[in-house]
Protein backbone atom coordinates (compact mmCIF):
# COMPACT_ATOMS: atom_id res chain seq x y z
CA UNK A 1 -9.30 11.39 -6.65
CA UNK A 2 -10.64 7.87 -7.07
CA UNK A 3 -8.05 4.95 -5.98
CA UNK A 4 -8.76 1.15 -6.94
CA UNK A 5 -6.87 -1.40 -5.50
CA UNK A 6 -6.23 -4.67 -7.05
CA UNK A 7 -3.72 -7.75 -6.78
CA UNK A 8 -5.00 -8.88 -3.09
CA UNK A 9 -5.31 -13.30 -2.96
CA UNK A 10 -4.63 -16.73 -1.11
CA UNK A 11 -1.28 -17.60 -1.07
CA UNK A 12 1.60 -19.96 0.92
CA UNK A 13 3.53 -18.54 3.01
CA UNK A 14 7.54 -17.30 1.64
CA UNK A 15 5.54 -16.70 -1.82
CA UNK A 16 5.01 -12.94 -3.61
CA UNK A 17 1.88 -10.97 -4.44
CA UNK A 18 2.21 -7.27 -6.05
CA UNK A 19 -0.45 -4.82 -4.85
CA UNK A 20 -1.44 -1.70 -7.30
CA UNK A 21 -3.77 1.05 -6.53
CA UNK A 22 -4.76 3.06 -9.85
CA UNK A 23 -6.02 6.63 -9.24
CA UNK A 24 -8.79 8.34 -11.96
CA UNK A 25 -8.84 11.95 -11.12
CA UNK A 26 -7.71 15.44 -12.51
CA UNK A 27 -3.77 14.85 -10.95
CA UNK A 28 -1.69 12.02 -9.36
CA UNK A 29 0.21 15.01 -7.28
CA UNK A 30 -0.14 13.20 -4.35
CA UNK A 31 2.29 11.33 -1.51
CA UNK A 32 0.99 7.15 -1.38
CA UNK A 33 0.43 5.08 1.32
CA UNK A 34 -0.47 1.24 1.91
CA UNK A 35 -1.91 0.87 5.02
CA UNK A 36 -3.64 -3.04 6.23
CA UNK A 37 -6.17 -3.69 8.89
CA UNK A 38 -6.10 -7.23 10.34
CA UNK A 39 -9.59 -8.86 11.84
CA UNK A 40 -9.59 -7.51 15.59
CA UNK A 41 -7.00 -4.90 15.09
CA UNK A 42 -5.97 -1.58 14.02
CA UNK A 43 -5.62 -0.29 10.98
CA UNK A 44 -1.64 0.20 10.77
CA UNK A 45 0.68 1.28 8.42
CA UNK A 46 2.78 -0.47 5.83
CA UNK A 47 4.88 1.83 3.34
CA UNK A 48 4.85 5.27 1.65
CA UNK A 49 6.22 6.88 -0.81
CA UNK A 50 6.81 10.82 -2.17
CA UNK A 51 5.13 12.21 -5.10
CA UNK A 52 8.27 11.76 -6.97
CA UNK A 53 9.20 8.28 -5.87
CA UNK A 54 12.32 9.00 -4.95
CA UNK A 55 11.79 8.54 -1.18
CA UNK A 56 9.75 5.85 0.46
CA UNK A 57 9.40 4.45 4.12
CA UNK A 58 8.45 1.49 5.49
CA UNK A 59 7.12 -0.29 8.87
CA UNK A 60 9.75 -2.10 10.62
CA UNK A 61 7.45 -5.32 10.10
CA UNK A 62 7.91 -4.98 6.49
CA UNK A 63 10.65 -3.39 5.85
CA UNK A 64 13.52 -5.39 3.62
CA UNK A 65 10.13 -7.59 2.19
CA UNK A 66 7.95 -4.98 0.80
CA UNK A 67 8.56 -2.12 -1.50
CA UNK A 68 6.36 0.55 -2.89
CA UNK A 69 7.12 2.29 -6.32
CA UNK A 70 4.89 4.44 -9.09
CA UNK A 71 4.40 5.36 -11.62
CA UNK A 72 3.25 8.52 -12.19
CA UNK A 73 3.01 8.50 -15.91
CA UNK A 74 0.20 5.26 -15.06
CA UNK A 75 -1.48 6.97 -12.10
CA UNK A 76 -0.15 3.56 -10.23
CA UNK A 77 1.37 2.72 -6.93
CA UNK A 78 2.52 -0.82 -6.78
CA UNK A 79 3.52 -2.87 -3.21
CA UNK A 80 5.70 -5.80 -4.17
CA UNK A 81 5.59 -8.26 -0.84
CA UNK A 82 7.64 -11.52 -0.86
CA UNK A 83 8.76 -13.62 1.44
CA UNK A 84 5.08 -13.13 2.93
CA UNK A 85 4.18 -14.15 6.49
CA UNK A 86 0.68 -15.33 7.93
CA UNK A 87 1.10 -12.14 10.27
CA UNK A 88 0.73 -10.10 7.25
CA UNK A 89 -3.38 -11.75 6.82
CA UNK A 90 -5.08 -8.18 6.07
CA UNK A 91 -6.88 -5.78 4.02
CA UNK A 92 -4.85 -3.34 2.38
CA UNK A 93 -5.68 0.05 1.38
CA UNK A 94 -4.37 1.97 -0.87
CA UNK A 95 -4.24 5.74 0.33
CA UNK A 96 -3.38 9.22 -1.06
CA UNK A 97 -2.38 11.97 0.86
CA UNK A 98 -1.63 15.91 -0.18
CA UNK A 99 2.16 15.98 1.42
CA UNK A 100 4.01 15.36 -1.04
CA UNK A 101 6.63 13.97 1.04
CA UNK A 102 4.15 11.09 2.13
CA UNK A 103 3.13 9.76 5.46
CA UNK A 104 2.73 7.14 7.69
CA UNK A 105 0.15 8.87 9.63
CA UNK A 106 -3.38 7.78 8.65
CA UNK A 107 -4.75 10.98 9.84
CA UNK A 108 -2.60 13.16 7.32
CA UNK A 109 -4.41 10.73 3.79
CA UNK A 110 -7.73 12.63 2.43
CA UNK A 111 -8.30 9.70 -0.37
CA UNK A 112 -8.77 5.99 0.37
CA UNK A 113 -9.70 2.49 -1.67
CA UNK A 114 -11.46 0.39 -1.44
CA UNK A 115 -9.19 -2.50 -0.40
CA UNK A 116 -7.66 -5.81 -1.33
CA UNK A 117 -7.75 -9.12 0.68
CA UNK A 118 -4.40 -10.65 1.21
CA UNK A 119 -4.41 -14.04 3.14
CA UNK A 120 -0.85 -15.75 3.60
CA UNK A 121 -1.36 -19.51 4.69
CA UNK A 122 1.18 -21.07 6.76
């Protein structure tokens, strides 16, 4: 599977951007991920969610400012950040892993994009 991620920019900080991450391929039967790599540092994990949708999890930096969601009929997982930070500067990578359940282990994702830029200004 092919992913392309999109929706990466410059923005203030406290303002919104929505990530998405299509996938071309012969199935979308795969768990998500969003994972970000700052300059300097680790690539770290940001959100997942199962092939159905129905369950998601999310770093504690994130969590209760980001959600993921798909859909499946689209071959599309979005991240919807608000109330953005400067500590969330990064690329983000869209990621797709055979579990169905998802992960937030980088090691368990076979597929990977490209990546987006997201810079949050203070």
């Amino acid at each position: 599977v092919q992913l392309q991620a999109s929706g990466g920019g410059l923005v203030q900080a406290r303002n919104s951007l929505r990530l998405s991450c299509v996938a071309s391929g012969p199935t979308f039967s795969y768990g998500m991920g969003w994972f970000r790599q700052a300059p300097g540092k680790e690539r770290e994990f940001v959100a997942t969610i199962s092939l159905s949708g129905e369950s998601t999890y999310y770093a504690h930096s994130v969590r209760g400012r980001f959600t993921i969601s798909r859909d499946n009929d689209r071959n599309t997982v979005y991240l919807q950040m608000n109330d953005l930070k400067p500590e969330d500067t990064a690329v983000y990578y869209c990621a797709a892993t055979p579990w169905g359940a998802g992960s937030y282990s980088a090691d368990l994702y076979d597929f990977w994009g490209q990546g987006t830029q997201v810079t949050v200004s203070s």
